[in-house]
Protein backbone atom coordinates (compact mmCIF):
# COMPACT_ATOMS: atom_id res chain seq x y z
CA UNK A 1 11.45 -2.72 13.02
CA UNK A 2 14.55 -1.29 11.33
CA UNK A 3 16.84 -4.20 9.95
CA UNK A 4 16.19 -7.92 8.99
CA UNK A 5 18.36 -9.79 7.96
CA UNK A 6 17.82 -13.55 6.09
CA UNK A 7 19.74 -16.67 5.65
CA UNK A 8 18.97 -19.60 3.41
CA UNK A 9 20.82 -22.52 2.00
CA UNK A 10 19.59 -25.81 -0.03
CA UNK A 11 16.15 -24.24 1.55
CA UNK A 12 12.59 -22.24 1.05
CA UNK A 13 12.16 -18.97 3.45
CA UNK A 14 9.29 -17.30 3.79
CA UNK A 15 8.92 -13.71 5.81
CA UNK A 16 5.69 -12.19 6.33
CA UNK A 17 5.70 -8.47 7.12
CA UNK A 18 1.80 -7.68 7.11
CA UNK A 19 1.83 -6.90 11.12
CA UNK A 20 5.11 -5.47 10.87
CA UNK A 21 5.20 -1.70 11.78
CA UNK A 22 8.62 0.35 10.23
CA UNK A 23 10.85 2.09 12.52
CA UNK A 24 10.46 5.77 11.68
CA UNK A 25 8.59 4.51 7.80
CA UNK A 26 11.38 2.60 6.29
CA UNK A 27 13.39 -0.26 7.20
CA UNK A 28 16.33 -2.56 5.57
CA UNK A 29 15.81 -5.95 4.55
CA UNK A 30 19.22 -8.03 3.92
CA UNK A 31 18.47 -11.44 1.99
CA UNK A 32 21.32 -14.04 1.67
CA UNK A 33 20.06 -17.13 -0.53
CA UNK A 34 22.35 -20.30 -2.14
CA UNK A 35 20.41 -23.17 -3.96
CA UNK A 36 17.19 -22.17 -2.40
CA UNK A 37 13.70 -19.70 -2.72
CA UNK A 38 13.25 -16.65 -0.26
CA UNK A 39 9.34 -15.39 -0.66
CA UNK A 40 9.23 -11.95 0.78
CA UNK A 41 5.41 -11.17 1.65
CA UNK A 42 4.75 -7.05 2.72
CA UNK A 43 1.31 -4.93 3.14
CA UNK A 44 0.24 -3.33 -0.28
CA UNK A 45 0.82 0.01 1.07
CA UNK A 46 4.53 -0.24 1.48
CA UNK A 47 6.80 0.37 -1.16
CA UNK A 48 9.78 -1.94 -2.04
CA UNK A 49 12.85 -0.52 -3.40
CA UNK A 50 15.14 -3.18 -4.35
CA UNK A 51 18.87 -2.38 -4.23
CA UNK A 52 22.33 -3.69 -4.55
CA UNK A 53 21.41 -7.20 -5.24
CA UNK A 54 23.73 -9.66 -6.77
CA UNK A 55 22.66 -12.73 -8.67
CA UNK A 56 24.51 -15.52 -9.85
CA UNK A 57 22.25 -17.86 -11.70
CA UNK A 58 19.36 -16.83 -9.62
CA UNK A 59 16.47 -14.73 -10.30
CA UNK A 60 14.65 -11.10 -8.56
CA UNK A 61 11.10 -10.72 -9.09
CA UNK A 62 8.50 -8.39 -7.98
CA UNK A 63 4.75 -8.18 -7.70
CA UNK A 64 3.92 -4.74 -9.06
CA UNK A 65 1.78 -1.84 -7.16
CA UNK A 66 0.26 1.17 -7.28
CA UNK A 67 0.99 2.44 -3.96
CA UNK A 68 2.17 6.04 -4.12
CA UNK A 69 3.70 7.76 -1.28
CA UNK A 70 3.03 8.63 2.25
CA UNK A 71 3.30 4.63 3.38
CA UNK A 72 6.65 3.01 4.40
CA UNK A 73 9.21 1.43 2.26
CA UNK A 74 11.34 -1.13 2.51
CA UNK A 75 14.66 -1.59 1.03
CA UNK A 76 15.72 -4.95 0.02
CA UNK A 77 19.16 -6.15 -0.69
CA UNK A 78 21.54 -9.23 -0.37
CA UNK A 79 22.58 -12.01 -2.66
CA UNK A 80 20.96 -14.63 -4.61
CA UNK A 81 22.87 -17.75 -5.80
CA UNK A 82 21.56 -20.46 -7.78
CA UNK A 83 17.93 -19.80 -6.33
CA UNK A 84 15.18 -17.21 -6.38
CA UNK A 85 13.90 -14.10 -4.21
CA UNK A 86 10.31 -13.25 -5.02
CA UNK A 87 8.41 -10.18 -3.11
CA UNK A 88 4.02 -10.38 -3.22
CA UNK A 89 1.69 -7.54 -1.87
C-alpha cells in the first residue's frame, strides 16, 4: 500500500490498517471529513506523522506511542469540518 484516500459526510468511517503492509515503509493517508467521525486504527509499530491538516470546528487526536524507528510510518493529512479524526494503536 502507498496512498489511501477517505471520504466522509454526515457519517462515521472507520479504517483498519493492522494487516496492512507499507509500500517501501511509509505510505500517505488523505482524510476528507464534513459533519462526521473518521477513526483511523494502525499496528503499534508504525509511526503516524500527522501533516497539513485543516480543521474547521473539528478536532485531531492521537493515541500516543513509544515506537521508535525502524517500523513504517504513515503520514496522515486531509481536512476535518465540523467532525473529528481520531488515530488508536
Amino acid at each position: 500500500m502507498s496512498s489511501v484516500n477517505g471520504e466522509n459526510v454526515f457519517g462515521s468511517m472507520e479504517s483498519y490498517f493492522s494487516d496492512a503492509v507499507l509500500k517501501e515503509g511509509s505510505a500517505c493517508v488523505r482524510v476528507e471529513s464534513c459533519f462526521g467521525s473518521v477513526t483511523v486504527y494502525v499496528p503499534s509499530a508504525w509511526r503516524i506523522i500527522l501533516q497539513d491538516i485543516e480543521t474547521a470546528f473539528g478536532n485531531v487526536e492521537a493515541d500516543e506511542n513509544s515506537a521508535v524507528g525502524g517500523g513504517s510510518t504513515l503520514y496522515i493529512n486531509g481536512e476535518v469540518k465540523f467532525g473529528s479524526l481520531e488515530i488508536h494503536y
